[in-house]
PDB file of N, CA and C in Angstrom:
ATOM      1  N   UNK A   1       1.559  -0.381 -80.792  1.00  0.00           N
ATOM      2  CA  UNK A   1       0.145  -0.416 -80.471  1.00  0.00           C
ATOM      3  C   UNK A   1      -0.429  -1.762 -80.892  1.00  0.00           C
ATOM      4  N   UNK A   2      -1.436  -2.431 -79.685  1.00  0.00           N
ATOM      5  CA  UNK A   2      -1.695  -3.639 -80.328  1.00  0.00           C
ATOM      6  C   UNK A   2      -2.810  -3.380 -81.430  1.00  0.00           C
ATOM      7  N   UNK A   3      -2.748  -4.381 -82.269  1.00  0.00           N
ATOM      8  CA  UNK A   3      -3.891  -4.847 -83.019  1.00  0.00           C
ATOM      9  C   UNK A   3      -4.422  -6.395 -82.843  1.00  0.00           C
ATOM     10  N   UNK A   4      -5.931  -5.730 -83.235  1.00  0.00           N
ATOM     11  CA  UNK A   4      -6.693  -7.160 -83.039  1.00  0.00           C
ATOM     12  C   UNK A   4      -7.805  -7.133 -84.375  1.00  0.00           C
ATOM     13  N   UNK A   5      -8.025  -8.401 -84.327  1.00  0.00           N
ATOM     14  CA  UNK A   5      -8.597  -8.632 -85.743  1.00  0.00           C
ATOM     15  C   UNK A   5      -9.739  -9.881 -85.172  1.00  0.00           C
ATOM     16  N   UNK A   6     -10.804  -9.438 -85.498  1.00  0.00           N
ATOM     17  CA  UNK A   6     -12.259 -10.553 -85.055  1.00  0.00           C
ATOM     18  C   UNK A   6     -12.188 -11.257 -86.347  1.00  0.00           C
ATOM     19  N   UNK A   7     -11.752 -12.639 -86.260  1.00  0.00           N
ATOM     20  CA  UNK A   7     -11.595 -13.154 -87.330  1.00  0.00           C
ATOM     21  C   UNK A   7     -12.721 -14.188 -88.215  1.00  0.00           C
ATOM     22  N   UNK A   8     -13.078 -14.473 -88.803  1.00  0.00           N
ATOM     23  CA  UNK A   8     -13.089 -16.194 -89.311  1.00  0.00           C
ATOM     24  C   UNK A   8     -12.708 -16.483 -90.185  1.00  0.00           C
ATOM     25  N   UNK A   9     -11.392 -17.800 -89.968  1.00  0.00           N
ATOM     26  CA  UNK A   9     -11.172 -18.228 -91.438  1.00  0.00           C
ATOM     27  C   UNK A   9     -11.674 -18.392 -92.915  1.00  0.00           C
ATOM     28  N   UNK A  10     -12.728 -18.863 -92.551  1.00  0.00           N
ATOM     29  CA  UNK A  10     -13.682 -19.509 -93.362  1.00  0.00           C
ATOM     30  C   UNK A  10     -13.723 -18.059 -94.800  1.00  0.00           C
ATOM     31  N   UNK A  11     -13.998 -16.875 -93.859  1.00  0.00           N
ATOM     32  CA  UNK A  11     -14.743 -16.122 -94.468  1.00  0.00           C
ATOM     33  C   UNK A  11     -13.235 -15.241 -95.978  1.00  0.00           C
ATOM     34  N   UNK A  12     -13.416 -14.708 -96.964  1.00  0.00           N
ATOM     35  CA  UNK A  12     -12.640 -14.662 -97.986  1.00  0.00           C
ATOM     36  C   UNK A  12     -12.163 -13.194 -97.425  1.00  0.00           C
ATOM     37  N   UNK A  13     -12.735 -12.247 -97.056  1.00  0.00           N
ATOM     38  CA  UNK A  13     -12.173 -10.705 -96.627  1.00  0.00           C
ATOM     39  C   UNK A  13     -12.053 -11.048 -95.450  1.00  0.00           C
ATOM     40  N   UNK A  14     -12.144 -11.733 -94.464  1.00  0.00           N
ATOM     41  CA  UNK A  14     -11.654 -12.281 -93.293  1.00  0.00           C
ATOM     42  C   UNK A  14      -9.997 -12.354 -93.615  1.00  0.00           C
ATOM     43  N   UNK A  15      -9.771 -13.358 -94.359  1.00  0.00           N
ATOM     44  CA  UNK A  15      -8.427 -14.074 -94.855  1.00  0.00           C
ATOM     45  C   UNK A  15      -7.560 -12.672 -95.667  1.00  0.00           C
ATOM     46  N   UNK A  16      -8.796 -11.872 -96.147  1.00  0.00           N
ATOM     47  CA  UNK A  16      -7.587 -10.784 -97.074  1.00  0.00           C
ATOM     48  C   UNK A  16      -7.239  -9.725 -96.497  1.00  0.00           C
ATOM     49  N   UNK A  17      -8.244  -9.769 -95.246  1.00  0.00           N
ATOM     50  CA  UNK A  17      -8.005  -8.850 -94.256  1.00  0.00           C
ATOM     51  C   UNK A  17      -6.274  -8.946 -93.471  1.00  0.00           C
ATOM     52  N   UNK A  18      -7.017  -9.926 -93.410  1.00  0.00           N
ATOM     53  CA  UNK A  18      -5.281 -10.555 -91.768  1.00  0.00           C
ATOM     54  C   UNK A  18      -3.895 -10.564 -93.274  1.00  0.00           C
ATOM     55  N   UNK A  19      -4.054 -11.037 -94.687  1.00  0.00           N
ATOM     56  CA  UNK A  19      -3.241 -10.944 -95.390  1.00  0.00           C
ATOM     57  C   UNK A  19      -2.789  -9.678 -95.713  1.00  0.00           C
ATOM     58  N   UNK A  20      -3.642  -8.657 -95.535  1.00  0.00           N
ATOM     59  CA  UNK A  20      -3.334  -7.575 -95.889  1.00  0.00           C
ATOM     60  C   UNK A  20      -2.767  -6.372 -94.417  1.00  0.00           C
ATOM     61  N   UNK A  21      -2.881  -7.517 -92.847  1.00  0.00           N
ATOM     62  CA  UNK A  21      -1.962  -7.044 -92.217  1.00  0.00           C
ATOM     63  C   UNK A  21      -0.399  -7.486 -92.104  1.00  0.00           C
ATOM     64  N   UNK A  22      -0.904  -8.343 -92.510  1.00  0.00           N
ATOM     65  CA  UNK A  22       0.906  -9.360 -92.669  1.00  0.00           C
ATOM     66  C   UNK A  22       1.733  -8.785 -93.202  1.00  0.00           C
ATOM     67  N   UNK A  23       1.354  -8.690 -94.563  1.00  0.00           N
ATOM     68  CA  UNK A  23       1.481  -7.665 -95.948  1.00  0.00           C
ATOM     69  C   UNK A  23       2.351  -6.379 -95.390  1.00  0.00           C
ATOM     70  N   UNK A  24       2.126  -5.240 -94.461  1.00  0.00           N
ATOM     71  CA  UNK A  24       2.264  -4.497 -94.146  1.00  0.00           C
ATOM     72  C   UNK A  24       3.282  -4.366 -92.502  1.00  0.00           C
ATOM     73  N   UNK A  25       3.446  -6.265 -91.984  1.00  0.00           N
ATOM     74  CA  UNK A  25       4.797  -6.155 -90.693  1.00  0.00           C
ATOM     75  C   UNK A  25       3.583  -6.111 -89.588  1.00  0.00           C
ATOM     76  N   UNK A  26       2.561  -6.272 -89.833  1.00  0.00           N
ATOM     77  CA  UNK A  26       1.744  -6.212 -88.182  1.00  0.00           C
ATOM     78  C   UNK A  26       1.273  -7.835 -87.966  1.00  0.00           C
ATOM     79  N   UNK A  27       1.814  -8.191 -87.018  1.00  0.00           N
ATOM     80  CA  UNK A  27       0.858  -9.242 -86.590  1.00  0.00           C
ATOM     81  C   UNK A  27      -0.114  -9.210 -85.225  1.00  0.00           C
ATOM     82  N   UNK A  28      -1.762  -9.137 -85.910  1.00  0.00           N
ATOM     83  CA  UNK A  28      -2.465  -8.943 -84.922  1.00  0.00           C
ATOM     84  C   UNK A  28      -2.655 -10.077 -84.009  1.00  0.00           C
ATOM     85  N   UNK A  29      -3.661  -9.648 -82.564  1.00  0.00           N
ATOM     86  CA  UNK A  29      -4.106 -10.854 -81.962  1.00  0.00           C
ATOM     87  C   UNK A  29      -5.619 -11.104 -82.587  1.00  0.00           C
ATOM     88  N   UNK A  30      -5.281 -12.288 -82.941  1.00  0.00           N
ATOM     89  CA  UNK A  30      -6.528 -13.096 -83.785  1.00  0.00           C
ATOM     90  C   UNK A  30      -7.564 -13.542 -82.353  1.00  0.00           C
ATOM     91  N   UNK A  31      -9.298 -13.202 -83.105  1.00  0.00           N
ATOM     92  CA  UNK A  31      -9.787 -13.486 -82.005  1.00  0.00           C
ATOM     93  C   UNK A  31     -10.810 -14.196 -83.149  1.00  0.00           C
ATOM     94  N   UNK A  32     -11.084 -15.489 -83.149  1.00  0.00           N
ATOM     95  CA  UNK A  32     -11.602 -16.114 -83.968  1.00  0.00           C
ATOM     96  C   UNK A  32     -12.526 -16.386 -83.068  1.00  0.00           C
ATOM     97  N   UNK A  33     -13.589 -15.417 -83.545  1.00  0.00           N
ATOM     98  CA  UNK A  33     -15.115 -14.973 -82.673  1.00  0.00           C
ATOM     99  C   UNK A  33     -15.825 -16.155 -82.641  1.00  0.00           C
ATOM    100  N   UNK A  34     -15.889 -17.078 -83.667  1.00  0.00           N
ATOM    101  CA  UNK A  34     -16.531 -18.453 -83.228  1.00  0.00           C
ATOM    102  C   UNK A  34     -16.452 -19.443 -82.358  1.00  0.00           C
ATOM    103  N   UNK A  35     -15.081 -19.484 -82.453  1.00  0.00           N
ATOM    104  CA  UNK A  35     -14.502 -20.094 -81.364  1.00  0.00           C
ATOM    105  C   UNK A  35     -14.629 -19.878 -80.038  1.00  0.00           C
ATOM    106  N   UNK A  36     -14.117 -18.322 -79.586  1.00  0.00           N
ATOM    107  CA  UNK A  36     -14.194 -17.556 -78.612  1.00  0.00           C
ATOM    108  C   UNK A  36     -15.218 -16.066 -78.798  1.00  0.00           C
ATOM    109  N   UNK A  37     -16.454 -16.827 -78.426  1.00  0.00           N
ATOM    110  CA  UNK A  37     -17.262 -15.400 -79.011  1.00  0.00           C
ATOM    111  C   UNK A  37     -16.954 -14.302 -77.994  1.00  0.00           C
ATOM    112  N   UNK A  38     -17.284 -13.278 -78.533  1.00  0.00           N
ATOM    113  CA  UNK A  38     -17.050 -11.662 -77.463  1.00  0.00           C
ATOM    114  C   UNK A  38     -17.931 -11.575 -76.668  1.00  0.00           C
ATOM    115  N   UNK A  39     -18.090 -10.649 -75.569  1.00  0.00           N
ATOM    116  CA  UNK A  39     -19.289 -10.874 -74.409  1.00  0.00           C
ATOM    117  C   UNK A  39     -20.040  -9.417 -75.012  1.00  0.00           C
ATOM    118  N   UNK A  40     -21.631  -9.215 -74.622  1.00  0.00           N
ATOM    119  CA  UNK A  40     -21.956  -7.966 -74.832  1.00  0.00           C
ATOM    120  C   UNK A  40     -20.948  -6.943 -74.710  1.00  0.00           C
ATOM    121  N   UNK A  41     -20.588  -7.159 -73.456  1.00  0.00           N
ATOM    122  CA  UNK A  41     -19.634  -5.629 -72.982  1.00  0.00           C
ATOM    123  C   UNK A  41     -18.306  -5.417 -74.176  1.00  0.00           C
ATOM    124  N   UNK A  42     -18.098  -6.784 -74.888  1.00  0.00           N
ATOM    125  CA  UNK A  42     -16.810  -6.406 -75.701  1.00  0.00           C
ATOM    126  C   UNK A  42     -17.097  -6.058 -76.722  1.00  0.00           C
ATOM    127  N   UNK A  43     -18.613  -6.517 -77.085  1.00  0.00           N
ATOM    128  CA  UNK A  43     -18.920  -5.480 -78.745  1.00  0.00           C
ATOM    129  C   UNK A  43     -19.625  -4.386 -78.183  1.00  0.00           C
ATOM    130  N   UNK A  44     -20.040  -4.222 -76.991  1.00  0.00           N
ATOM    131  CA  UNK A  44     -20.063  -2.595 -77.249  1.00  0.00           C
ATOM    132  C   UNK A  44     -19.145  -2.094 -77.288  1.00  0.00           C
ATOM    133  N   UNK A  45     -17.717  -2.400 -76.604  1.00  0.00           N
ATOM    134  CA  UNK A  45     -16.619  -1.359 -77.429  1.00  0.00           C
ATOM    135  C   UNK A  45     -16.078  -1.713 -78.344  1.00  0.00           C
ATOM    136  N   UNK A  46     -16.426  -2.791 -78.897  1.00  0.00           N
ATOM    137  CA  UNK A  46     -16.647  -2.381 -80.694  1.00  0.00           C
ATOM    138  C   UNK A  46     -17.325  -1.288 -81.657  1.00  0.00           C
ATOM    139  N   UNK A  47     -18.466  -1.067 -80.683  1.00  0.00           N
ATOM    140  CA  UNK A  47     -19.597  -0.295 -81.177  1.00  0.00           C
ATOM    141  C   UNK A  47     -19.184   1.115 -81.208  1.00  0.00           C
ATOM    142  N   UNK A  48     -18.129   1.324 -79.728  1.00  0.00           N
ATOM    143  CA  UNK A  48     -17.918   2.816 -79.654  1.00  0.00           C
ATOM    144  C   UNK A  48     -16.892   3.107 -79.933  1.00  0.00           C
ATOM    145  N   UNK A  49     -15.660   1.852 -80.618  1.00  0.00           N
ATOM    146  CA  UNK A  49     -14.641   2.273 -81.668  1.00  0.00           C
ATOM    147  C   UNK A  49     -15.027   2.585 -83.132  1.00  0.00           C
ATOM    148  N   UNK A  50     -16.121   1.760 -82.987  1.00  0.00           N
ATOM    149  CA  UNK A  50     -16.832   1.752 -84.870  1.00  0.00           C
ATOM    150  C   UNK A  50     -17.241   3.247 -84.983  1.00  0.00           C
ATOM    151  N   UNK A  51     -17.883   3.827 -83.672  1.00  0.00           N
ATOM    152  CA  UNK A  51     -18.198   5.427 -83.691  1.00  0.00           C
ATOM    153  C   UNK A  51     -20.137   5.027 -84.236  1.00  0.00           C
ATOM    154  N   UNK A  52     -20.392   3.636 -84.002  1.00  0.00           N
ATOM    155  CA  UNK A  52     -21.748   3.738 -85.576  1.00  0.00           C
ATOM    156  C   UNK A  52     -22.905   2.882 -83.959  1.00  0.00           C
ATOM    157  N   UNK A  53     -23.318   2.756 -84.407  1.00  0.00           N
ATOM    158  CA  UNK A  53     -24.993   2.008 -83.775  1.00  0.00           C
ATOM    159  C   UNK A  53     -24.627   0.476 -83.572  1.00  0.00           C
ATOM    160  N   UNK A  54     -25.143  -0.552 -83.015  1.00  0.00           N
ATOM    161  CA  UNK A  54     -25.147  -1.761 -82.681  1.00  0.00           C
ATOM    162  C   UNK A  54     -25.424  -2.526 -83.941  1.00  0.00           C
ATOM    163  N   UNK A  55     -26.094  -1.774 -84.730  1.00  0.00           N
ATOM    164  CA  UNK A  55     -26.946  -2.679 -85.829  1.00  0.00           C
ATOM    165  C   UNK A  55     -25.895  -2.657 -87.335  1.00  0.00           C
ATOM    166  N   UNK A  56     -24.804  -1.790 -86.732  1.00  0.00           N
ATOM    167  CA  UNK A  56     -23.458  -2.023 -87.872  1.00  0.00           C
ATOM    168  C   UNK A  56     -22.829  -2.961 -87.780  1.00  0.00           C
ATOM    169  N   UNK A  57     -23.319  -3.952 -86.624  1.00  0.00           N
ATOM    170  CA  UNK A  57     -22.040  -5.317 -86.498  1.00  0.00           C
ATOM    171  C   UNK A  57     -23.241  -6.513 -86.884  1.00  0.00           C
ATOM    172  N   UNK A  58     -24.389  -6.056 -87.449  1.00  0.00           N
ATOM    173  CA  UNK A  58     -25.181  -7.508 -88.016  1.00  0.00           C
ATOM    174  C   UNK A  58     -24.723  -7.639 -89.216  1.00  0.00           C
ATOM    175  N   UNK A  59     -25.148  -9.205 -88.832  1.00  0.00           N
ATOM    176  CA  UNK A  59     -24.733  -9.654 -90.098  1.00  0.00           C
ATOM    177  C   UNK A  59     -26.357 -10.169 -90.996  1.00  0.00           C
ATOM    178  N   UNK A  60     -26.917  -9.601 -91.813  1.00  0.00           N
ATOM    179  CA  UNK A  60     -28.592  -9.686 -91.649  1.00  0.00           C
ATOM    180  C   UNK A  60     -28.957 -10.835 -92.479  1.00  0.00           C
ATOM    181  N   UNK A  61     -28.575 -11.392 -93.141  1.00  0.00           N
ATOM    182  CA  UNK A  61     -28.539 -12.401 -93.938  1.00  0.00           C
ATOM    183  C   UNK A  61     -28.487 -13.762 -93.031  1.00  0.00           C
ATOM    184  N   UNK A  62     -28.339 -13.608 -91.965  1.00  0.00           N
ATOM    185  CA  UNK A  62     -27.978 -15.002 -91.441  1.00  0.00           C
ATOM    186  C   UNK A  62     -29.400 -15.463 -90.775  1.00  0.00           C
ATOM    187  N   UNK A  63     -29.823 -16.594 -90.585  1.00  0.00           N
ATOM    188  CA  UNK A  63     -31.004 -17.152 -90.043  1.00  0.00           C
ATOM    189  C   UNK A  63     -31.376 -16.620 -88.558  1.00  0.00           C
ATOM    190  N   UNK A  64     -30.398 -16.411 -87.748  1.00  0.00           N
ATOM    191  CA  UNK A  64     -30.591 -16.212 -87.004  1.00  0.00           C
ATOM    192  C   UNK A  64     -31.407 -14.480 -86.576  1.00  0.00           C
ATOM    193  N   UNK A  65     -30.579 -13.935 -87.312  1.00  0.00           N
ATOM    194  CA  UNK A  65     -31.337 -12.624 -87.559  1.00  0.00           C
ATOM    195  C   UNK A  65     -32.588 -12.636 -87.557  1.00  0.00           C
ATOM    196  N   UNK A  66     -33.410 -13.310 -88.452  1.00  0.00           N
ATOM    197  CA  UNK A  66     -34.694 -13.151 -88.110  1.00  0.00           C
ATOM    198  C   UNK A  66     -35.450 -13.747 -87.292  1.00  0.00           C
ATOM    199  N   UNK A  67     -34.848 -15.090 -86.553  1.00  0.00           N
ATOM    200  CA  UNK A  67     -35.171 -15.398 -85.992  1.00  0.00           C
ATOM    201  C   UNK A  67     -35.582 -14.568 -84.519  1.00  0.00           C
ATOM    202  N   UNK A  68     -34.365 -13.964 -84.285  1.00  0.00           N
ATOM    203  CA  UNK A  68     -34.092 -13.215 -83.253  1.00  0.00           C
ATOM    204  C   UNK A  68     -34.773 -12.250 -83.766  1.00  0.00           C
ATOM    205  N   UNK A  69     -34.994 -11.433 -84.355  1.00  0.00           N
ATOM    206  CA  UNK A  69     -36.530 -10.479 -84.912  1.00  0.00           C
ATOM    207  C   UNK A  69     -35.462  -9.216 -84.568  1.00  0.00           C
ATOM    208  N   UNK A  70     -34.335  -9.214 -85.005  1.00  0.00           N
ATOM    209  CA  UNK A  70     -33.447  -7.918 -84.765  1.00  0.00           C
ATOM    210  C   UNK A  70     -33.737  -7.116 -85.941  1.00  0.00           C
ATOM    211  N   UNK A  71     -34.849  -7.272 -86.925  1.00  0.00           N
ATOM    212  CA  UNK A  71     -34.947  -6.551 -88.430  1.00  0.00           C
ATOM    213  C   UNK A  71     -36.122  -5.699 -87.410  1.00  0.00           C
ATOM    214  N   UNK A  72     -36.762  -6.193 -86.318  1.00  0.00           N
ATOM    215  CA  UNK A  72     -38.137  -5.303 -86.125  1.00  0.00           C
ATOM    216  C   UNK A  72     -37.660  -4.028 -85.224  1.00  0.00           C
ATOM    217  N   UNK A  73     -38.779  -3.360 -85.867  1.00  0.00           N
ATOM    218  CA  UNK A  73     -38.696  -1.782 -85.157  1.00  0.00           C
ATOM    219  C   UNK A  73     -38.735  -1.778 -83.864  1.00  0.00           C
ATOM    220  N   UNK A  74     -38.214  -1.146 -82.797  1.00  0.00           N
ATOM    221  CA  UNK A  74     -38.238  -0.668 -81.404  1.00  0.00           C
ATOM    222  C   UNK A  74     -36.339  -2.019 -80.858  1.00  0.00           C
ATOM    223  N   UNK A  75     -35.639  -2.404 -81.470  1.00  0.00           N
ATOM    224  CA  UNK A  75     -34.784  -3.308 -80.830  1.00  0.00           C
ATOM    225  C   UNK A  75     -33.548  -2.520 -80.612  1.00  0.00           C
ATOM    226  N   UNK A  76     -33.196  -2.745 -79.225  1.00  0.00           N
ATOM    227  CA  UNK A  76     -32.046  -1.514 -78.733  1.00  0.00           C
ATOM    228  C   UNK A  76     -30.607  -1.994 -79.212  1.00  0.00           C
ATOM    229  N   UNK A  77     -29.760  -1.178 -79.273  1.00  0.00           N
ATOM    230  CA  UNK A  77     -28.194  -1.409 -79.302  1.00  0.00           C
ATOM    231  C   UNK A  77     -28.291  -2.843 -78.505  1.00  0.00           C
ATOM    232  N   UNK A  78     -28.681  -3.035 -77.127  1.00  0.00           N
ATOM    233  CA  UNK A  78     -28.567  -3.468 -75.828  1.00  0.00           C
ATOM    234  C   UNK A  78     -29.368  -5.213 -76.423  1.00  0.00           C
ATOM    235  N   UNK A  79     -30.155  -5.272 -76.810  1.00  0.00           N
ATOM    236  CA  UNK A  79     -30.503  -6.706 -77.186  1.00  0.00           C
ATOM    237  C   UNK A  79     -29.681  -6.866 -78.388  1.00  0.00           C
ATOM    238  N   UNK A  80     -29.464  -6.339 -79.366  1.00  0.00           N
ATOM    239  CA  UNK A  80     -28.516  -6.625 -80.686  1.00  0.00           C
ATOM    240  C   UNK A  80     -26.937  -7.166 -80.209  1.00  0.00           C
ATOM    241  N   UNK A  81     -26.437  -6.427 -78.912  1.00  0.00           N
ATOM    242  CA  UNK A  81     -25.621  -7.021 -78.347  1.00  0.00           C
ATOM    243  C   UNK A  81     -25.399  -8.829 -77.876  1.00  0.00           C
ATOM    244  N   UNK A  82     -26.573  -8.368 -77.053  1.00  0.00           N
ATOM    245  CA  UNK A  82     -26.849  -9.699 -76.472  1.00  0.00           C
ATOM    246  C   UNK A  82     -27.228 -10.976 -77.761  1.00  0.00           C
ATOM    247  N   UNK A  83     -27.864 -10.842 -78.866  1.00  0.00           N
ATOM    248  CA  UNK A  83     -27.734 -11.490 -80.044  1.00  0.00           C
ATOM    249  C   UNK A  83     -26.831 -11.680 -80.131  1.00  0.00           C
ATOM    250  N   UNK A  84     -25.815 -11.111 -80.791  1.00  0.00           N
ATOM    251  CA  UNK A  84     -24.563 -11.474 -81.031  1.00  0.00           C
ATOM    252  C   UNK A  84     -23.989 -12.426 -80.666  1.00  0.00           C
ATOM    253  N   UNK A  85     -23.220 -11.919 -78.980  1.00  0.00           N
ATOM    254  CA  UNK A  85     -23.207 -12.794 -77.873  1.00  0.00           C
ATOM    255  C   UNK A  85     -23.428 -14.336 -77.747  1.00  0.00           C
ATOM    256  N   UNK A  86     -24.669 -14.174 -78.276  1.00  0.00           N
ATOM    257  CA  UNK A  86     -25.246 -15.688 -77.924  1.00  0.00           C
ATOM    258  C   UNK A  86     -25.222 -15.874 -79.444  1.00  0.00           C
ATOM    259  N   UNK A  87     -25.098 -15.271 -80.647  1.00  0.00           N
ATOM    260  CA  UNK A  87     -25.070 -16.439 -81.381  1.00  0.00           C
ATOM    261  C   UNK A  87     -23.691 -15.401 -82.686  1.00  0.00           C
ATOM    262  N   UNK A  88     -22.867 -15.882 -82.104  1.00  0.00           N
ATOM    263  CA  UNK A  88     -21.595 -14.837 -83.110  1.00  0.00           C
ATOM    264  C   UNK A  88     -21.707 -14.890 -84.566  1.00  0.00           C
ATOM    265  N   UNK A  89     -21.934 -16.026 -84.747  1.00  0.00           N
ATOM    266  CA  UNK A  89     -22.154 -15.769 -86.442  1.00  0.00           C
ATOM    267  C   UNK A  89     -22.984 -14.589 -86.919  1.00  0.00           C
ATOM    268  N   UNK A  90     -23.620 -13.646 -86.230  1.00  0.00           N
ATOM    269  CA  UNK A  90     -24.212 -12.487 -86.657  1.00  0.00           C
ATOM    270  C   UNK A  90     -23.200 -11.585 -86.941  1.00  0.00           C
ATOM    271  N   UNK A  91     -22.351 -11.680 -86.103  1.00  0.00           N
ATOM    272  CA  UNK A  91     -21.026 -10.897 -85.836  1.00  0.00           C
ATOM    273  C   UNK A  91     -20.295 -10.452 -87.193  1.00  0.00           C
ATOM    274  N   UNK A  92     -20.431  -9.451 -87.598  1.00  0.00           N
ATOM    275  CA  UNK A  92     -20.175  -8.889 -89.432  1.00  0.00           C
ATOM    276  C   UNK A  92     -18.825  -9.130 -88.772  1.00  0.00           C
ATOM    277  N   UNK A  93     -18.552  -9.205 -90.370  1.00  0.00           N
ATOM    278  CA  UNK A  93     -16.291  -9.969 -90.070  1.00  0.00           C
ATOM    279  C   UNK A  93     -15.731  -9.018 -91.315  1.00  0.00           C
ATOM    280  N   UNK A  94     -14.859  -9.046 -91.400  1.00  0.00           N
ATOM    281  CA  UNK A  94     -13.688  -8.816 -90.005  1.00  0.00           C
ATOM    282  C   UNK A  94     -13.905  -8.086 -89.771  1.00  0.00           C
ATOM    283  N   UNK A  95     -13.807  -7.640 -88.659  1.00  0.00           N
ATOM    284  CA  UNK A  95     -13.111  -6.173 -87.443  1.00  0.00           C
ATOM    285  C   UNK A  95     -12.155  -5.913 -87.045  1.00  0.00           C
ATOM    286  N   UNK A  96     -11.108  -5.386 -87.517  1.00  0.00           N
ATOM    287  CA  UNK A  96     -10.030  -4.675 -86.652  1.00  0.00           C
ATOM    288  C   UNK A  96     -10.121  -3.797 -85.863  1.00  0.00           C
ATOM    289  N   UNK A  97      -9.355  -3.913 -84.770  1.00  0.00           N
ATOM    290  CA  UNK A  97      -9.156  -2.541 -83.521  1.00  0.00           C
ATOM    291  C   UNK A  97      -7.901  -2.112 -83.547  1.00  0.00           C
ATOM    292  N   UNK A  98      -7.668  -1.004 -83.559  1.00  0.00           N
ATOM    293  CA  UNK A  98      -6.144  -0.523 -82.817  1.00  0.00           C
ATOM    294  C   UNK A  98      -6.582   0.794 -82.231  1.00  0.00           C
ATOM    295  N   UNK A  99      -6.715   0.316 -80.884  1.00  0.00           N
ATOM    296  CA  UNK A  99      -6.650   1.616 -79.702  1.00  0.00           C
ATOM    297  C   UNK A  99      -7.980   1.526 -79.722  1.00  0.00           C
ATOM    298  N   UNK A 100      -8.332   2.775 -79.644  1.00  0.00           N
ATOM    299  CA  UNK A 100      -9.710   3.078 -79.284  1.00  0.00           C
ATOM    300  C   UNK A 100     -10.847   3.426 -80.679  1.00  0.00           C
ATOM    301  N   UNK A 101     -10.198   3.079 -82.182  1.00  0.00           N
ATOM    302  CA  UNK A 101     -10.541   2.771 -83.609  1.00  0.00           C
ATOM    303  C   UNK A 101     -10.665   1.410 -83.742  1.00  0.00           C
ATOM    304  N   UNK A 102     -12.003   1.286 -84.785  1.00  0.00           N
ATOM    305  CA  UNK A 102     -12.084   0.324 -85.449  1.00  0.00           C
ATOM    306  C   UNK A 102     -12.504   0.452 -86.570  1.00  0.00           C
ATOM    307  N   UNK A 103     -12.812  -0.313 -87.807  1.00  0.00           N
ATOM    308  CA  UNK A 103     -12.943  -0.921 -88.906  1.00  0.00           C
ATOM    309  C   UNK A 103     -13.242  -2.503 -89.466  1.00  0.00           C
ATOM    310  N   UNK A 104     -14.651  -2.417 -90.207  1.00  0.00           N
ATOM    311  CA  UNK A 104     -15.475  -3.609 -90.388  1.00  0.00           C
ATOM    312  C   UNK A 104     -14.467  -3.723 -91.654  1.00  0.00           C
ATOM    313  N   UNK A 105     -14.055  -4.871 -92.098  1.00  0.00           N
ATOM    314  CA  UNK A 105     -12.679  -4.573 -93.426  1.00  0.00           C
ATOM    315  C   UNK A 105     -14.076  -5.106 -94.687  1.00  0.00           C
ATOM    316  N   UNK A 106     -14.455  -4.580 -94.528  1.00  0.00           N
ATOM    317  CA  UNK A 106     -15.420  -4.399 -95.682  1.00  0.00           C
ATOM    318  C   UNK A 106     -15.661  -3.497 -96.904  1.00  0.00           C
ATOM    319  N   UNK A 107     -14.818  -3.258 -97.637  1.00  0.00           N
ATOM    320  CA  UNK A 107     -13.721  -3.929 -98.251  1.00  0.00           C
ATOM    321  C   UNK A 107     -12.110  -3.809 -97.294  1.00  0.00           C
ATOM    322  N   UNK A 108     -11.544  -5.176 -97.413  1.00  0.00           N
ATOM    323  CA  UNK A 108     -10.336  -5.112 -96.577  1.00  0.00           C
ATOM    324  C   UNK A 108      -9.505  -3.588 -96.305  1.00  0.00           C
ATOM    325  N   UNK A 109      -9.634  -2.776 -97.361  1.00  0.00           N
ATOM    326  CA  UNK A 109      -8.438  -1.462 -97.570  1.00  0.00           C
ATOM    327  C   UNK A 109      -9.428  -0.907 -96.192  1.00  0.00           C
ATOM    328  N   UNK A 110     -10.311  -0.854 -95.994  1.00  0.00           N
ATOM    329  CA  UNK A 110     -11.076  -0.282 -95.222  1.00  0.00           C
ATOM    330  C   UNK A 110     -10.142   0.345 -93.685  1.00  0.00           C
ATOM    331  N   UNK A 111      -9.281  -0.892 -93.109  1.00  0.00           N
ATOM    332  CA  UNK A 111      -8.269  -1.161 -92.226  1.00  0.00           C
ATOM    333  C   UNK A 111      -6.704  -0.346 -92.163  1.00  0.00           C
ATOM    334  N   UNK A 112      -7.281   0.162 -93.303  1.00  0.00           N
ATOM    335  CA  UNK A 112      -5.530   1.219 -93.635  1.00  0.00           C
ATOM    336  C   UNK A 112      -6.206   2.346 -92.909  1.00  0.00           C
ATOM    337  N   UNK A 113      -7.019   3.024 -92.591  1.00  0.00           N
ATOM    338  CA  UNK A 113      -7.742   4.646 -92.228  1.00  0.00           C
ATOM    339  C   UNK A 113      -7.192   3.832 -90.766  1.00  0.00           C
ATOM    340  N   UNK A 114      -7.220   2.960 -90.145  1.00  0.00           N
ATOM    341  CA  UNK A 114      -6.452   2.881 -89.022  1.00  0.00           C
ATOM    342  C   UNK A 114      -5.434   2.613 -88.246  1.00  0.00           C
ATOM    343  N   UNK A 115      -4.402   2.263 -89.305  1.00  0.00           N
ATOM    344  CA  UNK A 115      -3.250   1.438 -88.771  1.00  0.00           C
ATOM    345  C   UNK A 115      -2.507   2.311 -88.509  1.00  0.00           C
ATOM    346  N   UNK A 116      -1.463   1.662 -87.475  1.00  0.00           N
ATOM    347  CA  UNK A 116      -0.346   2.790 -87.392  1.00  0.00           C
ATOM    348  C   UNK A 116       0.672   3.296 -88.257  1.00  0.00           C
TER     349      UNK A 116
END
């Protein structure tokens, strides 16, 4: 079964994430979301592997967040997407997928409830 992992180097549970698939004989496909950001349509099926709301893949701390006014009341799954999209660094890290599951590795062990 493949695995995929929304990566960024940069980030420290990013890095302990993908170490802690290595660790275990899986090598995922790395999608280093900055680089190659995801389109709406690909974090919503993030959204409906996560099983959770749109507003589980912000990242709220980042400037852009408020800029984009995604903290205010009435903002759908459907624009939080499109945020993203256009600016990935909102994009909470890491994410693993395998199949039709996912997991924000927040804390990295987070990623074991899905592996094969």
């Amino acid at each position: 079964m493949q695995v995929t992992i929304y990566h960024n180097p940069r980030c420290s549970k990013s890095r302990a994430t993908l170490q802690l698939l290595s660790d275990r004989g899986i090598e995922p496909r790395v999608v280093e979301y900055l680089k190659t950001p995801p389109t709406a349509e690909d974090l919503a099926g993030l959204v409906r592997a996560l099983g959770t709301d749109a507003s589980s893949l912000l990242r709220t701390g980042e400037a852009e967040y408020a800029e984009a006014g995604l903290g205010e009341a009435g903002v759908d799954d459907a624009a939080i997407l499109r945020a993203i999209a256009k600016h990935p660094k909102l994009l909470q890290r890491p994410i693993v997928l395998v199949g039709d599951q996912a997991r924000i590795g927040r804390p990295p062990e987070r990623v074991l409830e899905i592996l094969p």
